[in-house]
Protein backbone atom coordinates (compact mmCIF):
# COMPACT_ATOMS: atom_id res chain seq x y z
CA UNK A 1 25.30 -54.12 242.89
CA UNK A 2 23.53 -57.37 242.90
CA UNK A 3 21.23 -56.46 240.38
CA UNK A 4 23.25 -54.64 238.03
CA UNK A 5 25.71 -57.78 238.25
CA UNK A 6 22.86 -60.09 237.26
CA UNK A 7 21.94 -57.72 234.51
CA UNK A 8 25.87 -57.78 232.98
CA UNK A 9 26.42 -61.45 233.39
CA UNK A 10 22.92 -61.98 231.41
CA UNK A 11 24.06 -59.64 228.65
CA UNK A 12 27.87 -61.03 228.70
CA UNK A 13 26.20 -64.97 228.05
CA UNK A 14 24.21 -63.92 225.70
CA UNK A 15 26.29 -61.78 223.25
CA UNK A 16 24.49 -58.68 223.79
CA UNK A 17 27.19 -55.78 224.17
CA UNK A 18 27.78 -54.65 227.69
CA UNK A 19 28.66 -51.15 226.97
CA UNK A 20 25.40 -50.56 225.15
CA UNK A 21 22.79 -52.10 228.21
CA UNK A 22 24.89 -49.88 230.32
CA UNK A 23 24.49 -46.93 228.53
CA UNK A 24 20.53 -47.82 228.43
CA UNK A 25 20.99 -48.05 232.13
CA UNK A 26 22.25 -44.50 232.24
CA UNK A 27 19.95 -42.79 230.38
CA UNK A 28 16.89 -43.64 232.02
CA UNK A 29 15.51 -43.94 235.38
CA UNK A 30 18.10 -46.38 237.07
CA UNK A 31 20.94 -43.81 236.06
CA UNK A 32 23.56 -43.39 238.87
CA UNK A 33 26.82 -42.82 239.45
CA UNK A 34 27.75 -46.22 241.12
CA UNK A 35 26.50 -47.74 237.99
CA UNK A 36 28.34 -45.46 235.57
CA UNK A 37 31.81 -46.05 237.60
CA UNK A 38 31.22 -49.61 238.65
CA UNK A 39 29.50 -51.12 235.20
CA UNK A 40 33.31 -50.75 232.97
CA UNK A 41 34.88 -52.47 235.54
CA UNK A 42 32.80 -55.17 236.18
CA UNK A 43 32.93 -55.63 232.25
CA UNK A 44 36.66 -55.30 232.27
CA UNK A 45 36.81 -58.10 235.78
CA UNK A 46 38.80 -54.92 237.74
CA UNK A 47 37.52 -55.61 241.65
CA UNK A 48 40.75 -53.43 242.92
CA UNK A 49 38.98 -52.86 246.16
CA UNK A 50 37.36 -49.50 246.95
CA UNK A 51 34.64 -51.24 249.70
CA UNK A 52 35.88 -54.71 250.42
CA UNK A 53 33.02 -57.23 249.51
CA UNK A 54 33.74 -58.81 253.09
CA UNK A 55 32.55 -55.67 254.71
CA UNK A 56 29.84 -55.22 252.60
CA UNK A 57 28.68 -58.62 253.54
CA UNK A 58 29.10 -57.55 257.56
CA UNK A 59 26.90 -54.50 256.90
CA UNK A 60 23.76 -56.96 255.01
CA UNK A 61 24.09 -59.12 258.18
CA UNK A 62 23.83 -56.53 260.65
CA UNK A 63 21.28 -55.10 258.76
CA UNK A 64 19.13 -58.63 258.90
CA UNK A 65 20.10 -58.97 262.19
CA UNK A 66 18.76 -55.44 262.80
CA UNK A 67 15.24 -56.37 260.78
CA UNK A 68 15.05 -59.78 262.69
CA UNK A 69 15.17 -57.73 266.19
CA UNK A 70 12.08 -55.72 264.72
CA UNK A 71 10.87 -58.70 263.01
CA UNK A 72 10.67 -56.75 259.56
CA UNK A 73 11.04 -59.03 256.48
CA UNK A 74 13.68 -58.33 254.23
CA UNK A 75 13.84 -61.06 252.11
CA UNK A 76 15.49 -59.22 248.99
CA UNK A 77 18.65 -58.39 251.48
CA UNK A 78 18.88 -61.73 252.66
CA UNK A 79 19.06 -63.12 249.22
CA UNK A 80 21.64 -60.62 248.20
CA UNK A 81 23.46 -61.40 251.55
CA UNK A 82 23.60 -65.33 250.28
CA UNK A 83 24.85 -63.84 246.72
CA UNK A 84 27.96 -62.24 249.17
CA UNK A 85 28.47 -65.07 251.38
CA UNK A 86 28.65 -67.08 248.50
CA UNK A 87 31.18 -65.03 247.09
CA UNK A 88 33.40 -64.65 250.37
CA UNK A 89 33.54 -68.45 249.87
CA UNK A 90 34.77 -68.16 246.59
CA UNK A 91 38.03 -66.20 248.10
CA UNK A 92 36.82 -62.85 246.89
CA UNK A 93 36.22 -60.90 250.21
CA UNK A 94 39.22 -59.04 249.91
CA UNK A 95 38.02 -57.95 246.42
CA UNK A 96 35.93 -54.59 245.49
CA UNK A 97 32.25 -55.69 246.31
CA UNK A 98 31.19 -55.53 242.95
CA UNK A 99 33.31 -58.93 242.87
CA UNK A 100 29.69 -60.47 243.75
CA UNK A 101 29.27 -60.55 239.94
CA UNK A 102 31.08 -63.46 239.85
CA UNK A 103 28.75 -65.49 241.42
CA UNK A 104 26.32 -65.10 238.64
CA UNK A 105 28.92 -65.44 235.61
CA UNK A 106 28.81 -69.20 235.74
CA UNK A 107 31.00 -70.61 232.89
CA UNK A 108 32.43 -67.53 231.81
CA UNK A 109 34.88 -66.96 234.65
């Protein structure tokens, strides 16, 4: 969700359409069904909550937590775990957890 956040913010800032890069997205080897129902409503800025972005958040830090007991890096998790903490702070945790976009949409929010 991280990613494909990233990847619509980019295209929102700069002009390219979003319904095109996601239909790019689903026609080749990233194709999946959490992009095809998540990617319109991230365009559209719809975070009715399916998976509260608070919980998600919970399961990336028990994950780490898990990984540090085993002392396996993870260092893409915890950087996506910063992206959700950062938007908890915002006041989106009760939000969808594809809310985390908007901590990469910068001025356009």
């Amino acid at each position: 969700m991280a990613a494909l956040s990233e990847g619509l913010a980019f295209a929102q800032a700069t002009g390219l359409e979003t319904a095109g890069l996601l239909d790019v997205l689903d026609s080749g080897a990233m194709s999946n069904p959490m992009f095809r129902l998540k990617g319109p409503l991230l365009t559209a800025g719809n975070f009715a909550p399916n998976f509260p972005l608070k919980h998600m958040q919970k399961d990336l830090r028990l994950a780490l937590e898990l990984a540090e007991e085993h002392d396996q890096p993870m260092p893409t998790t915890a950087a996506v775990n910063e992206s959700f903490k950062r938007a908890k702070a915002m006041g989106l945790g009760d939000d969808d957890f594809s809310a985390v976009i908007e901590t990469v949409r910068g001025k356009q929010r």
